[in-house]
N, C-alpha and C. Protein backbone atom coordinates (compact mmCIF):
# COMPACT_ATOMS: atom_id res chain seq x y z
N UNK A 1 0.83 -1.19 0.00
CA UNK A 1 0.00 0.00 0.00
C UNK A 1 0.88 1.25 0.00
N UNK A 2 2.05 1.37 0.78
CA UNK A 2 2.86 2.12 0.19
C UNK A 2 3.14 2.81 -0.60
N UNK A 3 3.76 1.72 -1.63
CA UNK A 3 4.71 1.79 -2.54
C UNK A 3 3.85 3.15 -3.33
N UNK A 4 2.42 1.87 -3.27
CA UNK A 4 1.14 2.98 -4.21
C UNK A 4 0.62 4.38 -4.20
N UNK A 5 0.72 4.18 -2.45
CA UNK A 5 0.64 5.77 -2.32
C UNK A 5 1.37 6.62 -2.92
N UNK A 6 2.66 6.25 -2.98
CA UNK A 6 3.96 6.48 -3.51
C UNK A 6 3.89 7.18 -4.64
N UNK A 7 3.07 6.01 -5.06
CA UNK A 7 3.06 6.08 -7.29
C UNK A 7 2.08 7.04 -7.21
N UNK A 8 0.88 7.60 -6.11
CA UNK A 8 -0.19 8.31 -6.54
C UNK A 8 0.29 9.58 -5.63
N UNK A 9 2.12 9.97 -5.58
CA UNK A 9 1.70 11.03 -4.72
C UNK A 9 1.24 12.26 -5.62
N UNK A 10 1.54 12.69 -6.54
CA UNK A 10 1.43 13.39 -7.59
C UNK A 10 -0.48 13.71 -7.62
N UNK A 11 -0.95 12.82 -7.43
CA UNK A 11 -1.81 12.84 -7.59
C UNK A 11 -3.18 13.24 -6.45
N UNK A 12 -2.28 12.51 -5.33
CA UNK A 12 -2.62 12.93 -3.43
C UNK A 12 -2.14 14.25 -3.63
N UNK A 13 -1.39 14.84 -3.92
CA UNK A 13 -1.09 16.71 -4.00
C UNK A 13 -2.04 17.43 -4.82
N UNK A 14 -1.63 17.13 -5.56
CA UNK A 14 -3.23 17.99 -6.35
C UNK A 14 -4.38 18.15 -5.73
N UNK A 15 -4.73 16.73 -5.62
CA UNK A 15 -5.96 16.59 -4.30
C UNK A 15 -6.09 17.49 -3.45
N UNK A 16 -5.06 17.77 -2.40
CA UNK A 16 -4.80 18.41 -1.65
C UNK A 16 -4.60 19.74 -2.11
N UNK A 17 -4.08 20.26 -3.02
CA UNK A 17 -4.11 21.97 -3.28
C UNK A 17 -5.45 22.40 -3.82
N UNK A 18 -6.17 21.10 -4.36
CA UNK A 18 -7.44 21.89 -5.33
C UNK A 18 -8.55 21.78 -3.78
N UNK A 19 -8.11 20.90 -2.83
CA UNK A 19 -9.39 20.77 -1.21
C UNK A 19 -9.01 22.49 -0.83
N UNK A 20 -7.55 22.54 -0.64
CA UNK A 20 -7.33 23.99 0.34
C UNK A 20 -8.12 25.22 -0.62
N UNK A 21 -7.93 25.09 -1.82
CA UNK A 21 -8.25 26.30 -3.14
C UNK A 21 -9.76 26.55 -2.75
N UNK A 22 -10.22 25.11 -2.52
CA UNK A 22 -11.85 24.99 -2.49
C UNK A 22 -12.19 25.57 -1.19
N UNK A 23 -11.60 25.15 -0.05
CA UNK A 23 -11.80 25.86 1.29
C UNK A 23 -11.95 27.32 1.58
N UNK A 24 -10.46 27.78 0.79
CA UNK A 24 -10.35 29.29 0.78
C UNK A 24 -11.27 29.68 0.20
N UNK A 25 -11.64 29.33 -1.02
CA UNK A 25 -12.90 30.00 -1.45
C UNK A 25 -14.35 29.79 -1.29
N UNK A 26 -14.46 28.82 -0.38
CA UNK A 26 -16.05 28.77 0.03
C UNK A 26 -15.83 29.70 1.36
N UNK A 27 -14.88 29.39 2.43
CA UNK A 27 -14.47 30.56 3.59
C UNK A 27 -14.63 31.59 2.90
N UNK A 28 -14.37 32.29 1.69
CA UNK A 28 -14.36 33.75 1.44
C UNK A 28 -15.74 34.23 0.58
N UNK A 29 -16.61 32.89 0.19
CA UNK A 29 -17.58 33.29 0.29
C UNK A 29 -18.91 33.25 0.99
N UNK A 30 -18.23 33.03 2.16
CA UNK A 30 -19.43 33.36 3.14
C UNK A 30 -19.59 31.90 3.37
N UNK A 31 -19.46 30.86 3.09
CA UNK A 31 -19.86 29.77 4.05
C UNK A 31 -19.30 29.43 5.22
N UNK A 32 -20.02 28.99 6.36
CA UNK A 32 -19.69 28.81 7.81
C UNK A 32 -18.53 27.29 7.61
N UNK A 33 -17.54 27.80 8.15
CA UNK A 33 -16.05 26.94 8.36
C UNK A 33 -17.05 25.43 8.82
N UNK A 34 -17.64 25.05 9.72
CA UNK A 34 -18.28 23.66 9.71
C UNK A 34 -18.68 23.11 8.39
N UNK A 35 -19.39 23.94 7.71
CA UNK A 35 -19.97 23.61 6.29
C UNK A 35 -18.52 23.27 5.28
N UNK A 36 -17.28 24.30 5.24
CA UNK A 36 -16.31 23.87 4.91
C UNK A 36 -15.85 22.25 4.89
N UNK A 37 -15.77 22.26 6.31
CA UNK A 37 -14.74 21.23 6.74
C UNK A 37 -15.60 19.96 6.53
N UNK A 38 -16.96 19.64 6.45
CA UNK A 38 -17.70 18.60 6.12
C UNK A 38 -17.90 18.39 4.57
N UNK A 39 -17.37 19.76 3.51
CA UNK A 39 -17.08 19.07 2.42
C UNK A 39 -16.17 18.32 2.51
N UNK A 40 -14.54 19.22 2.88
CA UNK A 40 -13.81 18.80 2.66
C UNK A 40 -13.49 17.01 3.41
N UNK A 41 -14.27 16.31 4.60
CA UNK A 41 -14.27 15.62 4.66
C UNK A 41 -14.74 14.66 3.70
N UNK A 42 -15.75 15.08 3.01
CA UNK A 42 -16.45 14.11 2.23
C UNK A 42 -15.74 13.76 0.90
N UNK A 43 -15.02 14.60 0.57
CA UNK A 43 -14.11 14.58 -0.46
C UNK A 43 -13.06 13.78 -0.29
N UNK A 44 -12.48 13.76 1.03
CA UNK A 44 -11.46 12.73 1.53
C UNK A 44 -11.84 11.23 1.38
N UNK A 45 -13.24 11.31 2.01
CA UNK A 45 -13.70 9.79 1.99
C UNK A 45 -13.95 9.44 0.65
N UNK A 46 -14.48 10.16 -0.40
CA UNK A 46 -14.32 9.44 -1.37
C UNK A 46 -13.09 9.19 -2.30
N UNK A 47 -12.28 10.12 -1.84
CA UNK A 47 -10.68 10.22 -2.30
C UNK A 47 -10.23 8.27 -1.85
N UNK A 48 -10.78 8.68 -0.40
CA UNK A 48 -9.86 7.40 0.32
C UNK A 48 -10.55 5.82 -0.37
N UNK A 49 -11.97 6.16 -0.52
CA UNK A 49 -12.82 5.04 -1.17
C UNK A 49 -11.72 4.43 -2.50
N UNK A 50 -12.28 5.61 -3.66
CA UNK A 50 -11.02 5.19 -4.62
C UNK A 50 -10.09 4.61 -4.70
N UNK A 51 -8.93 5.17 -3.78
CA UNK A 51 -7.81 4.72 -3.70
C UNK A 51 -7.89 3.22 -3.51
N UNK A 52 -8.52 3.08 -2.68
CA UNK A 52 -8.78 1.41 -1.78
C UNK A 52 -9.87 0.78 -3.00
N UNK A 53 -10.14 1.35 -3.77
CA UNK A 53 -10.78 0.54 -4.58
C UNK A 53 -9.86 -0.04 -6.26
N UNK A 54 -9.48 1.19 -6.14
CA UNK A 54 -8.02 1.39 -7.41
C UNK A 54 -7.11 0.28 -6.77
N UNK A 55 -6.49 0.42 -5.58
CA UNK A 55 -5.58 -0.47 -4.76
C UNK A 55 -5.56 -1.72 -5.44
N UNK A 56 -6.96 -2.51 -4.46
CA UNK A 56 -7.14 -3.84 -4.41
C UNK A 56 -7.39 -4.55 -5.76
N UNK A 57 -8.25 -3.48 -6.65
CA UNK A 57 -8.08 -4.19 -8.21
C UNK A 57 -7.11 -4.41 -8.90
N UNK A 58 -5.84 -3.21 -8.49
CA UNK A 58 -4.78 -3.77 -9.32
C UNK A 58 -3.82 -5.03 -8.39
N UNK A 59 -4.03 -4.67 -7.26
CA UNK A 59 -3.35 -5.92 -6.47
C UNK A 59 -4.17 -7.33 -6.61
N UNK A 60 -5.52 -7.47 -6.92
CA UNK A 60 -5.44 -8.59 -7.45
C UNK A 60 -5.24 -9.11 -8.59
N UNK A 61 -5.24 -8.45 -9.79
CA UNK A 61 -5.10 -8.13 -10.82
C UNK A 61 -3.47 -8.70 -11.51
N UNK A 62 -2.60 -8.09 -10.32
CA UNK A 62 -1.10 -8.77 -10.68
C UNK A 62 -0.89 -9.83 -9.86
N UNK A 63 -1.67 -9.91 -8.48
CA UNK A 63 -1.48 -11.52 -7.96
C UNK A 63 -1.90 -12.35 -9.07
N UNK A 64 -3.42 -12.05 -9.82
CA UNK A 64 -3.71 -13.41 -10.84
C UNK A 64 -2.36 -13.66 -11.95
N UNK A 65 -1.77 -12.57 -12.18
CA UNK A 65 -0.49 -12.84 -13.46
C UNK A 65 1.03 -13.04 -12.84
N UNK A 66 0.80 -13.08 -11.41
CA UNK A 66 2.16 -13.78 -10.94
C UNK A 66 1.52 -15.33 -10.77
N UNK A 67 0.41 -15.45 -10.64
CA UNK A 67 -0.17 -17.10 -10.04
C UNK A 67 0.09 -17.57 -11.75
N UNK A 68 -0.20 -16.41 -12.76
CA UNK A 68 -0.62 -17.29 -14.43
C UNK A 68 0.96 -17.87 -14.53
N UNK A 69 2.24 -16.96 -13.87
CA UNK A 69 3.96 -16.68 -14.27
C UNK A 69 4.06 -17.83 -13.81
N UNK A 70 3.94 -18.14 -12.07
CA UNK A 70 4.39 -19.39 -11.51
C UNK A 70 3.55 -20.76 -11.90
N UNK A 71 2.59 -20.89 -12.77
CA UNK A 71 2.29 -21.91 -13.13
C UNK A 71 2.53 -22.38 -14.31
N UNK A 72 3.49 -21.32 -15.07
CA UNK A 72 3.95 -21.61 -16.47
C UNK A 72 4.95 -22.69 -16.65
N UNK A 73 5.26 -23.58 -17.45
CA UNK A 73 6.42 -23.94 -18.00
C UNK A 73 7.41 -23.60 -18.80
N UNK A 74 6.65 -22.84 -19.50
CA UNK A 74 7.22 -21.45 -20.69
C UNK A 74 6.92 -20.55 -20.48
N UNK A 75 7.55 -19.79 -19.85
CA UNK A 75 7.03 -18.85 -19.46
C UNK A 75 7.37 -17.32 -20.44
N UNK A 76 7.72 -17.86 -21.17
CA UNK A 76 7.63 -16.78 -22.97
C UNK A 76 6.80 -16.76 -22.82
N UNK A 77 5.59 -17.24 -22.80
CA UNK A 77 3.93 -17.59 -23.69
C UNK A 77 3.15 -16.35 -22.83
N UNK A 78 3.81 -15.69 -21.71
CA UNK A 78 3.18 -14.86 -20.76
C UNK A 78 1.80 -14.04 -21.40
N UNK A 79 2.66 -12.98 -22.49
CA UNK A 79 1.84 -12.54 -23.27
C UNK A 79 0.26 -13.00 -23.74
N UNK A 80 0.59 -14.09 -24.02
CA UNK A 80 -0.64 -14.62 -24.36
C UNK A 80 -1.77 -15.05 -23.62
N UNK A 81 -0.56 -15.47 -22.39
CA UNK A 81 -1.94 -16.05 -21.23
C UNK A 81 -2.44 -14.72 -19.74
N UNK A 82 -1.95 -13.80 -20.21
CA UNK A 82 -2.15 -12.64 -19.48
C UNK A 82 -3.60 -12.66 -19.08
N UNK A 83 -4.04 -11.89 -18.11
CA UNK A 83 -5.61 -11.82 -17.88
C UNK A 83 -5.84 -10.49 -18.47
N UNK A 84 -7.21 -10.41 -18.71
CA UNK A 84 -7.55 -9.40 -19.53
C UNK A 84 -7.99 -8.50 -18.38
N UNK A 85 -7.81 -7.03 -18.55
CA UNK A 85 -8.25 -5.87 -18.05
C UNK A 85 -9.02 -5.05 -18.73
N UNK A 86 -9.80 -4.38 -18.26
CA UNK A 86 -10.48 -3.22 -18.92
C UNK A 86 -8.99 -2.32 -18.73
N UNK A 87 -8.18 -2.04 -18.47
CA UNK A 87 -7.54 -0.75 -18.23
C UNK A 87 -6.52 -0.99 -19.91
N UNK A 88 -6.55 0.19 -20.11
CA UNK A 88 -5.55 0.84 -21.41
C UNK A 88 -4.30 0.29 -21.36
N UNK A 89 -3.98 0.84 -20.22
CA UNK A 89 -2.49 1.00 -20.02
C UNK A 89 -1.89 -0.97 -19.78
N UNK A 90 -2.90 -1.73 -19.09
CA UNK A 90 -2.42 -2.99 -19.35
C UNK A 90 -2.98 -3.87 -20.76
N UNK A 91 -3.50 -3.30 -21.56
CA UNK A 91 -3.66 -4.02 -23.02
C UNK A 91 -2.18 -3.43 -23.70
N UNK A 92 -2.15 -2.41 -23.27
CA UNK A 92 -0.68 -2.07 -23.93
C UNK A 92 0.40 -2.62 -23.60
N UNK A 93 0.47 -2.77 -22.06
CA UNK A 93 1.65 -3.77 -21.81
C UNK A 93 1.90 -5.39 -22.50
N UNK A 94 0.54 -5.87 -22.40
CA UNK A 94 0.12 -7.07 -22.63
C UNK A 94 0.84 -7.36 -24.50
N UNK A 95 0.27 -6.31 -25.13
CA UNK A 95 0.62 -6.36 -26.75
C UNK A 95 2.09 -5.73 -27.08
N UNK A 96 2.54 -5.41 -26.23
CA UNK A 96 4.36 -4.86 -26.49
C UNK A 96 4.72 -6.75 -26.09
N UNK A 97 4.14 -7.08 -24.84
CA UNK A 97 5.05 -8.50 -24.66
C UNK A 97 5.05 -9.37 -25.80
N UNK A 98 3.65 -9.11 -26.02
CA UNK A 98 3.34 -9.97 -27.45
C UNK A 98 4.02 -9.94 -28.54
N UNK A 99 4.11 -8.64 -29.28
CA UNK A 99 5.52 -8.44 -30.29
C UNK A 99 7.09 -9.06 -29.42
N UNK A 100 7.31 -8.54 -28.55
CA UNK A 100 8.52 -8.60 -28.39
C UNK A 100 9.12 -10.16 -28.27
N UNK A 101 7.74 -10.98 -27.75
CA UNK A 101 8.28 -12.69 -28.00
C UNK A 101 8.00 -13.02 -28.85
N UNK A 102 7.26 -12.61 -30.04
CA UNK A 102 6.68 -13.15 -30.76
C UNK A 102 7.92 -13.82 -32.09
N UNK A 103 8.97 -13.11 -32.28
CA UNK A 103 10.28 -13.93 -32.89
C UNK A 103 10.65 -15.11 -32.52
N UNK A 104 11.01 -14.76 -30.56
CA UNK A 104 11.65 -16.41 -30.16
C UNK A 104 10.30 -17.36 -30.02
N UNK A 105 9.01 -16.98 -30.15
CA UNK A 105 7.66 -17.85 -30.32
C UNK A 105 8.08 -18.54 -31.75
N UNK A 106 8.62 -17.93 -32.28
CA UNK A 106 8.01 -18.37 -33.83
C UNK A 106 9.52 -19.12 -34.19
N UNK A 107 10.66 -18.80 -33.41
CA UNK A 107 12.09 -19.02 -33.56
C UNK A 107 11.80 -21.04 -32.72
N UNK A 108 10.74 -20.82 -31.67
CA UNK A 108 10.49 -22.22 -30.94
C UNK A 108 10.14 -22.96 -31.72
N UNK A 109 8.96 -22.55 -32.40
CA UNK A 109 7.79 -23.27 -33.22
C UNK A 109 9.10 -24.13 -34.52
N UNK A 110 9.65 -23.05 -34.94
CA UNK A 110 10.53 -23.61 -36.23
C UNK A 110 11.70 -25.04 -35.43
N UNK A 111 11.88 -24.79 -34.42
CA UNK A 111 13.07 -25.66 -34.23
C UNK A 111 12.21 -26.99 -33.63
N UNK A 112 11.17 -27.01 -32.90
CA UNK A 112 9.87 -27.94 -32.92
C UNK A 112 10.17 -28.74 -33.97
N UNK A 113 9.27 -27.84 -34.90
CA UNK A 113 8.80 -28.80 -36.31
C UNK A 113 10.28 -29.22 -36.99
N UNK A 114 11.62 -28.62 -36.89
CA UNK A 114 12.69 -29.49 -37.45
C UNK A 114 12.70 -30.72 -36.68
N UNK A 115 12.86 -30.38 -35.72
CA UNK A 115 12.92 -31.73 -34.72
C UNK A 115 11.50 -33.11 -34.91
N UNK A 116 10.40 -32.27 -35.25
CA UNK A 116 9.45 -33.75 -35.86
C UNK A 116 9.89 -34.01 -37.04
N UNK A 117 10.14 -33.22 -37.68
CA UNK A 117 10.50 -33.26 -39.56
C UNK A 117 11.58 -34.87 -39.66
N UNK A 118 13.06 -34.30 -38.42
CA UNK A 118 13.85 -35.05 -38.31
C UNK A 118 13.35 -36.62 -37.67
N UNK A 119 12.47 -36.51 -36.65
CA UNK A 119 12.28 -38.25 -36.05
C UNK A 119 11.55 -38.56 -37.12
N UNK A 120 10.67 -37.90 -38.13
CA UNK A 120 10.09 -39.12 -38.79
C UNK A 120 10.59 -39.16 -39.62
């Protein structure tokens, strides 16, 4: 959970300058500081919801493709047996692996079929 926070601090700051921006300017227009501070809570909780919801999908998400890694025998073939995501950014990872084995895939396949060519 860390690490993640980590990866989202960029993103926890913003958060945080656009809550204070919002404060200052509901304080300066006349709303009572309680009324403030119960947005700004509510904004947290759904900040914090997210996060914990973002979290756990991608943490299970790469537990299922370390469980797909450690049950491989070939573990070239990754690409292919990847789990599918709705997210962008892992169809993209998924299809770079794909090109990038796809030579020693096809470099396997050829030395395979010499090798049946040869026993029979």
């Amino acid at each position: 959970m860390r690490e993640y926070l980590i990866d989202k601090l960029l993103l926890l700051t913003l958060h945080v300058g656009c809550m204070l921006l919002l404060a200052g300017f509901l304080y300066a227009t006349g709303y009572e500081p309680q009324f403030c501070v119960l947005i700004l809570i509510f904004w947290i909780l759904i900040l914090m919801l997210w996060l914990g919801y973002e979290y756990y999908s991608r943490r299970r998400y790469f537990h299922e493709l370390w469980e797909t890694l450690n049950k491989m025998d070939q573990r070239y073939l990754l690409g292919e047996l990847m789990p599918v995501s709705h997210r962008l950014e892992d169809g993209l990872y998924r299809e770079m692996i794909r090109i990038s084995n796809k030579p020693g895939n096809q470099r396997i396949r050829q030395i395979e079929d010499e090798q049946k060519e040869y026993r029979e």
